[in-house]
PDB file of N, CA and C in Angstrom:
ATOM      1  N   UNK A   1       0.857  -1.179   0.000  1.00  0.00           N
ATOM      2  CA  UNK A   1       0.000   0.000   0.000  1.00  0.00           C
ATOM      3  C   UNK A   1       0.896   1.232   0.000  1.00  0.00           C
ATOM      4  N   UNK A   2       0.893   2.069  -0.939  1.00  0.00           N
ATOM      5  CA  UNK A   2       1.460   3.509  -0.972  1.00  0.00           C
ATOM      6  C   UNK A   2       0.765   4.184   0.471  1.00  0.00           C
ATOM      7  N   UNK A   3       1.564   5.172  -0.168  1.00  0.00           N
ATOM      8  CA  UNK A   3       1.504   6.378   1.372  1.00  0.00           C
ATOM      9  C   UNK A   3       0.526   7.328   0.866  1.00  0.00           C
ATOM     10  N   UNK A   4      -0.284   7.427  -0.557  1.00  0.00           N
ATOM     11  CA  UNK A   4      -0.864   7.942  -1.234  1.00  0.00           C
ATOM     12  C   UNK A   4      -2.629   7.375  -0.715  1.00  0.00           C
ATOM     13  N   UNK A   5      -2.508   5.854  -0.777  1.00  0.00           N
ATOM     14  CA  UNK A   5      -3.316   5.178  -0.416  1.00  0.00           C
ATOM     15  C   UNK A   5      -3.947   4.981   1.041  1.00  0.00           C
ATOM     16  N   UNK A   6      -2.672   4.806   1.378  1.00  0.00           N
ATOM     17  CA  UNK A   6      -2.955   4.697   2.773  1.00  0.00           C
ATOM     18  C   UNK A   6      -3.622   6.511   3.501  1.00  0.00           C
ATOM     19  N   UNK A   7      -3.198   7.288   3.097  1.00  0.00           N
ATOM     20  CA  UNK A   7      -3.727   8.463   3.615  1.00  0.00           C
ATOM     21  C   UNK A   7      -4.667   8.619   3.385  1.00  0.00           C
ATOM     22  N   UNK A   8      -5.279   8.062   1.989  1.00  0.00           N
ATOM     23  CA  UNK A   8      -6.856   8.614   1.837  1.00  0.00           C
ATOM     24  C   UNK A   8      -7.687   7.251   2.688  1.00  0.00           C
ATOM     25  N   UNK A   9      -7.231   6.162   2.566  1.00  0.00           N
ATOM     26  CA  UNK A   9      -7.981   4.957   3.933  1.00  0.00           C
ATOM     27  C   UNK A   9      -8.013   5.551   5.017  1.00  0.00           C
ATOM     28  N   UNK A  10      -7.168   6.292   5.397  1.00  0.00           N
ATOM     29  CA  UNK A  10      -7.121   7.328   6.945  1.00  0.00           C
ATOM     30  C   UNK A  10      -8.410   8.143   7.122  1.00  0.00           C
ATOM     31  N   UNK A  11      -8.521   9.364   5.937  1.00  0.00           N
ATOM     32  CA  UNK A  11      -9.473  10.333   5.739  1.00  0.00           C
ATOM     33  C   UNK A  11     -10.768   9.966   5.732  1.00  0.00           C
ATOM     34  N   UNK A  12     -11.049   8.823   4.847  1.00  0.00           N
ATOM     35  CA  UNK A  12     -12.354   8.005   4.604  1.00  0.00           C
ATOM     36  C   UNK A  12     -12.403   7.425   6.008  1.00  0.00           C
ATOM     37  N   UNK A  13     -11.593   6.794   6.578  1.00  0.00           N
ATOM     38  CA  UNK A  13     -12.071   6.084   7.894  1.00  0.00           C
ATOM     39  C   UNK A  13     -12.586   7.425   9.006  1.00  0.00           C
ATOM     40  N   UNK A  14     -11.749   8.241   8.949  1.00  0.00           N
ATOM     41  CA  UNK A  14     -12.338   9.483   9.863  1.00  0.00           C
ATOM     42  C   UNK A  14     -13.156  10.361   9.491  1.00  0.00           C
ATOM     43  N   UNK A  15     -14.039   9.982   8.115  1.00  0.00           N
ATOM     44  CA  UNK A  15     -14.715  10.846   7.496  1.00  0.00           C
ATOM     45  C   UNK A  15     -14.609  12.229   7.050  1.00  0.00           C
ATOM     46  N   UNK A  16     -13.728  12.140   6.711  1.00  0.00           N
ATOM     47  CA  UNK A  16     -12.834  13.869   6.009  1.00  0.00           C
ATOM     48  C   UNK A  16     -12.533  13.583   4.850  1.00  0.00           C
ATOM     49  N   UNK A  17     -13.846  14.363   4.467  1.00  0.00           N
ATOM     50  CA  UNK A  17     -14.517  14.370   3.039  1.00  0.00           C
ATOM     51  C   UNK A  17     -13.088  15.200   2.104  1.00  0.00           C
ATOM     52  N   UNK A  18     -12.612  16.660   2.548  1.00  0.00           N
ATOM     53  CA  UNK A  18     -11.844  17.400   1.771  1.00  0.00           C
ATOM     54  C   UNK A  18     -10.723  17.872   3.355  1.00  0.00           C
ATOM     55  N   UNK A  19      -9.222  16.924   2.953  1.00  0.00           N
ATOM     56  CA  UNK A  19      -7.862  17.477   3.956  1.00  0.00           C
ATOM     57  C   UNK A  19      -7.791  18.641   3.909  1.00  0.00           C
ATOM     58  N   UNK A  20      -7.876  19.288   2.612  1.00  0.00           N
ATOM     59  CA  UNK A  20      -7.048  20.691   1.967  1.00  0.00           C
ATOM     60  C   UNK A  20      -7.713  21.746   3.177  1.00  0.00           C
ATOM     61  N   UNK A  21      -9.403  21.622   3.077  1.00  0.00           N
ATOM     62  CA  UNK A  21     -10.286  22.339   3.332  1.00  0.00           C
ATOM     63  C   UNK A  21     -10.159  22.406   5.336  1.00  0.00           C
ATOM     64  N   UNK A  22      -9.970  21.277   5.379  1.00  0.00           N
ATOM     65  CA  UNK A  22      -9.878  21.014   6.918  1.00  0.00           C
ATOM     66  C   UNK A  22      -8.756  21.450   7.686  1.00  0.00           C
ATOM     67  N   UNK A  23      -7.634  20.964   6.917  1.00  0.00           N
ATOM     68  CA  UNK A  23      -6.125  21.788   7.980  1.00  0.00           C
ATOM     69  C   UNK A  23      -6.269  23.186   7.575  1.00  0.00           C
ATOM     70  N   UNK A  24      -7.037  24.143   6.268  1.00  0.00           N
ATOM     71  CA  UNK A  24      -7.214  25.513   6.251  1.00  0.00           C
ATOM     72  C   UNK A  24      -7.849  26.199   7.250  1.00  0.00           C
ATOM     73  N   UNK A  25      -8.929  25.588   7.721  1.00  0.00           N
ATOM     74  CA  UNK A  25     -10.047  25.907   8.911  1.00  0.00           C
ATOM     75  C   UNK A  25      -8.789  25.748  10.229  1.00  0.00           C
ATOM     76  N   UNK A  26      -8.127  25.200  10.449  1.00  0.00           N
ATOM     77  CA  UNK A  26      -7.503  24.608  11.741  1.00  0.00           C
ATOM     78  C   UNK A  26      -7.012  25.676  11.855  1.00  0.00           C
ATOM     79  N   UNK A  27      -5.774  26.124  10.678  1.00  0.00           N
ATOM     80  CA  UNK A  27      -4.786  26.850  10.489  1.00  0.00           C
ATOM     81  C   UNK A  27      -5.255  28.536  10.800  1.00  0.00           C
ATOM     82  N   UNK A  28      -6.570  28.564  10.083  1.00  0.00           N
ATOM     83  CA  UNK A  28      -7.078  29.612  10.174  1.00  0.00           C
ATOM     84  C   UNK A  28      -7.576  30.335  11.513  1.00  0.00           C
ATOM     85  N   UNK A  29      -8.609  28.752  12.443  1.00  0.00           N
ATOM     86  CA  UNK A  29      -9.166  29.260  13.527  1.00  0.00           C
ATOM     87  C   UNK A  29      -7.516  29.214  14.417  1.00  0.00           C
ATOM     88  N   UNK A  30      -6.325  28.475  14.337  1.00  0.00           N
ATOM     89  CA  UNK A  30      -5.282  28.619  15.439  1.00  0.00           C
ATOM     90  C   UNK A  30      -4.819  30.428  14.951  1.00  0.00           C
ATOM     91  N   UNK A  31      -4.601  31.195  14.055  1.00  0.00           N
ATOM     92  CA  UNK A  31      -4.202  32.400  13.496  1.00  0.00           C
ATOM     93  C   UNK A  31      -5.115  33.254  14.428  1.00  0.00           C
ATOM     94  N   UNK A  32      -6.674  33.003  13.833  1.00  0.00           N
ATOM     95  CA  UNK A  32      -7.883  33.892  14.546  1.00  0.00           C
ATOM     96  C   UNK A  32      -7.729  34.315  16.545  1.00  0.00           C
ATOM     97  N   UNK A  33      -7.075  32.641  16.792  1.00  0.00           N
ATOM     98  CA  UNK A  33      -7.210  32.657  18.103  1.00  0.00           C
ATOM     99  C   UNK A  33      -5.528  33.917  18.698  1.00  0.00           C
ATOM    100  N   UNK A  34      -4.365  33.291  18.262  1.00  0.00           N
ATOM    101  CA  UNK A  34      -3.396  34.403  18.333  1.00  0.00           C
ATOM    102  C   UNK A  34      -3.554  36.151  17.914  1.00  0.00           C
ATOM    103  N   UNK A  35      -4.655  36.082  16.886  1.00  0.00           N
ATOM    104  CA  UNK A  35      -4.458  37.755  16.590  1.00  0.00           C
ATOM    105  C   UNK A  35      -5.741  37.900  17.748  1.00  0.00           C
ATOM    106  N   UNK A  36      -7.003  37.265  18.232  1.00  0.00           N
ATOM    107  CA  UNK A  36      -7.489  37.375  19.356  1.00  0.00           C
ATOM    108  C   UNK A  36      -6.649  37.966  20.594  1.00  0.00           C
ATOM    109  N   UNK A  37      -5.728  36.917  21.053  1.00  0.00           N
ATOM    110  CA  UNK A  37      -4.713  37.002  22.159  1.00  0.00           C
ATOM    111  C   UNK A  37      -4.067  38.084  22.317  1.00  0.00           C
ATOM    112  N   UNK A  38      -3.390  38.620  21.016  1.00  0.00           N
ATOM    113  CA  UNK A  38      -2.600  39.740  20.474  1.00  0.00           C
ATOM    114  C   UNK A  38      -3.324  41.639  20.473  1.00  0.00           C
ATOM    115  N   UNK A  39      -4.740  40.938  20.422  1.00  0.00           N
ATOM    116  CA  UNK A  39      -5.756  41.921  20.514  1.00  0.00           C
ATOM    117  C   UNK A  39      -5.987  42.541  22.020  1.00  0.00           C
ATOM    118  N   UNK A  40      -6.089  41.657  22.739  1.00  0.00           N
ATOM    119  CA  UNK A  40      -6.383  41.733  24.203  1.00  0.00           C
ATOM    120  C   UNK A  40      -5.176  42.258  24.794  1.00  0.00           C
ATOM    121  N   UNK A  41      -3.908  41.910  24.763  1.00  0.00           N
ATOM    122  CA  UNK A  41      -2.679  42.570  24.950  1.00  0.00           C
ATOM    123  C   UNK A  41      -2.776  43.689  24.270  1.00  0.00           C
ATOM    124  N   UNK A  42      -3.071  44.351  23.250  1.00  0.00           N
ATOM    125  CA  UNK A  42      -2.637  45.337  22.883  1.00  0.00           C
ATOM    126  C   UNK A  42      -3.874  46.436  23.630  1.00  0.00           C
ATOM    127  N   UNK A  43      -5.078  46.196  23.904  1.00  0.00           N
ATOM    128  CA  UNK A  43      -6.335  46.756  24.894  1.00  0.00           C
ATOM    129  C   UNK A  43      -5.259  47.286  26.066  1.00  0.00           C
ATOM    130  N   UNK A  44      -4.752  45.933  26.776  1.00  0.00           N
ATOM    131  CA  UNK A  44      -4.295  46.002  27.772  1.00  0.00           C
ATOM    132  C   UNK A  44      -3.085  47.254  28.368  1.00  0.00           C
ATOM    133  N   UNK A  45      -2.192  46.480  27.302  1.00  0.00           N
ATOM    134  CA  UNK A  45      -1.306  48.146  27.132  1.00  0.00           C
ATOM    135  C   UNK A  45      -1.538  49.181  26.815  1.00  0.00           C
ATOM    136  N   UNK A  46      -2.487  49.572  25.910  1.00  0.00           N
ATOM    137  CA  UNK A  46      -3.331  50.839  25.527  1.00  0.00           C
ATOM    138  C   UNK A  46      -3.941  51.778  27.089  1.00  0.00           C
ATOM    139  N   UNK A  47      -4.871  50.818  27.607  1.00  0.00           N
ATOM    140  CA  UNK A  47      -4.908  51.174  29.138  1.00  0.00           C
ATOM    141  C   UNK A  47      -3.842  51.678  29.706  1.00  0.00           C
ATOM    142  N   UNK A  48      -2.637  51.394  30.091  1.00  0.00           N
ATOM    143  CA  UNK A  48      -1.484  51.400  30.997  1.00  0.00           C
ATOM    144  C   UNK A  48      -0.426  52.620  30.044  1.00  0.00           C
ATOM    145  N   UNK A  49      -1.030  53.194  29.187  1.00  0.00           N
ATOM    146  CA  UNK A  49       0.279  54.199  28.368  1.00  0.00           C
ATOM    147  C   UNK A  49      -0.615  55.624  28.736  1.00  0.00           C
ATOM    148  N   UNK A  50       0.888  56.267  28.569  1.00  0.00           N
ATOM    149  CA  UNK A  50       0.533  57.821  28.800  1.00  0.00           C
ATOM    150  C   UNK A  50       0.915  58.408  27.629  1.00  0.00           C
ATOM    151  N   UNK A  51       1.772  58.118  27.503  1.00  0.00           N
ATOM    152  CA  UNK A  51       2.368  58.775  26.200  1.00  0.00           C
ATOM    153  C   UNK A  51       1.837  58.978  24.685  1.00  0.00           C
ATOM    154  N   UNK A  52       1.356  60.273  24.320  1.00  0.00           N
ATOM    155  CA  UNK A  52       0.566  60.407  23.383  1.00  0.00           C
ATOM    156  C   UNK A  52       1.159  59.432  21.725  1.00  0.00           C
ATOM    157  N   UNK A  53       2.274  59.183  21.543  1.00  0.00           N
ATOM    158  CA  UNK A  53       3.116  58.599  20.187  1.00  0.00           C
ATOM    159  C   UNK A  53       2.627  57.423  20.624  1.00  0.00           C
ATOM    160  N   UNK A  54       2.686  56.672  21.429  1.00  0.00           N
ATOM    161  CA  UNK A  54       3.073  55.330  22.036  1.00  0.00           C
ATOM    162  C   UNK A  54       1.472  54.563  21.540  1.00  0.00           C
ATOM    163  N   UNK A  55       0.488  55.691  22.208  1.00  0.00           N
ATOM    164  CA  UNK A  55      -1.121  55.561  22.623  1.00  0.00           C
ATOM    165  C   UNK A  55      -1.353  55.505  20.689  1.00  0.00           C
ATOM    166  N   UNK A  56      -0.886  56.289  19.891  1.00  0.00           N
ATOM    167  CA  UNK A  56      -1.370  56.711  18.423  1.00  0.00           C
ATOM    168  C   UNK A  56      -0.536  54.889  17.618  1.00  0.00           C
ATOM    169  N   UNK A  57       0.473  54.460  18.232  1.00  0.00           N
ATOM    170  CA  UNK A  57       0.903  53.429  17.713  1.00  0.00           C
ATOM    171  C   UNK A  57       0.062  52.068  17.633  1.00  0.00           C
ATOM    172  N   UNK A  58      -0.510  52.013  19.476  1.00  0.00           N
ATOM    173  CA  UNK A  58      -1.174  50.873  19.616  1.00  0.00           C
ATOM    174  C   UNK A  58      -2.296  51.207  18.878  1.00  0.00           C
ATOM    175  N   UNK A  59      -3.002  52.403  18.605  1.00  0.00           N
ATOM    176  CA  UNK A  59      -4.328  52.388  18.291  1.00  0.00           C
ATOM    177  C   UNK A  59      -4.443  51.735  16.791  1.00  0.00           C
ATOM    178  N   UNK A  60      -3.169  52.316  16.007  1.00  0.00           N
ATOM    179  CA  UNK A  60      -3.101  51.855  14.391  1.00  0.00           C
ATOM    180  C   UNK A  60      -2.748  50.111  14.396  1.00  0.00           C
ATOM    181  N   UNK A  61      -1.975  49.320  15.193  1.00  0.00           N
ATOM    182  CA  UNK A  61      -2.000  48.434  16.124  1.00  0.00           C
ATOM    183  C   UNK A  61      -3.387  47.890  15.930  1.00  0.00           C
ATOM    184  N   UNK A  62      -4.114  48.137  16.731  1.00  0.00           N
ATOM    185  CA  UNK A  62      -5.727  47.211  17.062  1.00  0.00           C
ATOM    186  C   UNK A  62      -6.459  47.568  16.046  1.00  0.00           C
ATOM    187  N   UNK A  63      -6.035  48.537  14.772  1.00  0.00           N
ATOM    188  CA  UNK A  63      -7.130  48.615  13.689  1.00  0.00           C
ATOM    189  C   UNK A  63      -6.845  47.616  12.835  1.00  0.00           C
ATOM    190  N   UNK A  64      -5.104  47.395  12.975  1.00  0.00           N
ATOM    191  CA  UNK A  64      -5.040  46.101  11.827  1.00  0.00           C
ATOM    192  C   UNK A  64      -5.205  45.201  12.436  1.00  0.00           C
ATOM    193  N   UNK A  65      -4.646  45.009  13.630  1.00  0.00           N
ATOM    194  CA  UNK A  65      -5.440  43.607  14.091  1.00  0.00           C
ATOM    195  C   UNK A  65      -6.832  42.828  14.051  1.00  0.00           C
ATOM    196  N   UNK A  66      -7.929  44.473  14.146  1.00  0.00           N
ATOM    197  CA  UNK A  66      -9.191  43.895  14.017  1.00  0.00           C
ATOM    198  C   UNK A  66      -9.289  43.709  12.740  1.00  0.00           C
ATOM    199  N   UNK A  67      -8.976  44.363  11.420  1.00  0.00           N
ATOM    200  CA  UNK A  67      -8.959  44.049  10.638  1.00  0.00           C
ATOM    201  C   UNK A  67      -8.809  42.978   9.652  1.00  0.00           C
ATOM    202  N   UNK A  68      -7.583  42.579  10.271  1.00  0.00           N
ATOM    203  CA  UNK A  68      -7.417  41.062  10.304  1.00  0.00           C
ATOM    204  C   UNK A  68      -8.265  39.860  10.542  1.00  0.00           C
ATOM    205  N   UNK A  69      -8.739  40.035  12.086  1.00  0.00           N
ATOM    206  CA  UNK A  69      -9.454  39.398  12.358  1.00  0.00           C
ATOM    207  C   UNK A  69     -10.789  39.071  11.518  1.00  0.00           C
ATOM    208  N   UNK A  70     -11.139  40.652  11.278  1.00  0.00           N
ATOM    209  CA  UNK A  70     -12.493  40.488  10.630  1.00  0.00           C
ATOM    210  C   UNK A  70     -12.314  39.924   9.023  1.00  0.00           C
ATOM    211  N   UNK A  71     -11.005  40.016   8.654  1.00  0.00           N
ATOM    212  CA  UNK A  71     -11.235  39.098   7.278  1.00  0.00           C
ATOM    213  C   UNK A  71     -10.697  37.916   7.716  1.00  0.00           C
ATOM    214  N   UNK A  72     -10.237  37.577   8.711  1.00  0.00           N
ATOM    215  CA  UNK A  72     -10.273  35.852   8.791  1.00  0.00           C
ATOM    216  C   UNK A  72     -11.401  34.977   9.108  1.00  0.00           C
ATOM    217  N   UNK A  73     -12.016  36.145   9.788  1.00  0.00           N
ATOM    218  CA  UNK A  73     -13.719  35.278  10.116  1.00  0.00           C
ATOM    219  C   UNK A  73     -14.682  35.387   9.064  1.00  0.00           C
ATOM    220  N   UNK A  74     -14.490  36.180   8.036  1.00  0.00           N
ATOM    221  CA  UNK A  74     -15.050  36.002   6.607  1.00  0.00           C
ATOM    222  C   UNK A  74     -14.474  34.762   5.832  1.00  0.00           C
ATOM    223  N   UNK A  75     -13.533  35.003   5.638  1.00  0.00           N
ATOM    224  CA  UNK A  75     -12.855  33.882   5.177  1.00  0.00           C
ATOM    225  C   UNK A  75     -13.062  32.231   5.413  1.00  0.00           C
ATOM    226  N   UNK A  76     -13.420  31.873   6.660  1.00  0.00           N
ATOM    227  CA  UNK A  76     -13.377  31.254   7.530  1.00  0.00           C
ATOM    228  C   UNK A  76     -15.083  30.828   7.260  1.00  0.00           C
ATOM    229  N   UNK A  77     -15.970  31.992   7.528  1.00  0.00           N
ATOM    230  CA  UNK A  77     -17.558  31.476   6.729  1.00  0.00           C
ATOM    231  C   UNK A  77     -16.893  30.795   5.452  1.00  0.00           C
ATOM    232  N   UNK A  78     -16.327  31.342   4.635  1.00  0.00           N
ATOM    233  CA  UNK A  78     -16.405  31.086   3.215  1.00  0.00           C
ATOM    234  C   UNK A  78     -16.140  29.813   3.367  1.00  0.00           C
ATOM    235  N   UNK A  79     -15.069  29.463   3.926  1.00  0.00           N
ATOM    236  CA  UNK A  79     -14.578  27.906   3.983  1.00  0.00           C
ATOM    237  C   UNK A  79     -15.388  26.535   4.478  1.00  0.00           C
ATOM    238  N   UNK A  80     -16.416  27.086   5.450  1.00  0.00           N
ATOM    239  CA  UNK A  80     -17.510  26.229   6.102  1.00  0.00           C
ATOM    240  C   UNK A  80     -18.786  26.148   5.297  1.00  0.00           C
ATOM    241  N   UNK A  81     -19.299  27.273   4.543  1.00  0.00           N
ATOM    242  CA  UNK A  81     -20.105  26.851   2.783  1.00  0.00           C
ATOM    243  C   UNK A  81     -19.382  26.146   2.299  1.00  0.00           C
ATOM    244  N   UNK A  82     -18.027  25.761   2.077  1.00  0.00           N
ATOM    245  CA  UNK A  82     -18.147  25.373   0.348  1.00  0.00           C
ATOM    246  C   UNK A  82     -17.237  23.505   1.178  1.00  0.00           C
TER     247      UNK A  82
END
């Protein structure tokens, strides 16, 4: 038995219809969960700064982050339709 073979006997036995589609979702929700994490730290320090440069950095900071976020959770629908 190839290694070709044997992987898709794996998939079919665990019922994983499409790999490609499935480690994308994984990959995607483990990303979603770090720029989450990354989000909350950057709240956090935002709170705790005085400094007007510092405060204008994190803020541009949490716009791309949410930004991010919000096209990975689009993305992420897209992947659970199709």
């Amino acid at each position: 038995m190839g290694v070709k073979k044997f992987i898709q006997n794996v998939l079919e036995s665990l019922k994983i219809t499409d790999f490609e589609i499935t480690s994308k979702k994984k990959s995607l929700k483990a990303l979603l969960s770090k720029l989450k994490k990354k989000r909350v730290d950057v709240l956090r320090e935002l709170k705790n700064e005085s400094s007007d440069k510092k405060i204008k950095e994190l803020n541009e900071e949490l716009e791309l982050i949410t930004l991010h976020i919000k096209k990975g959770k689009n993305r992420l629908e897209d992947l659970k339709k199709s």
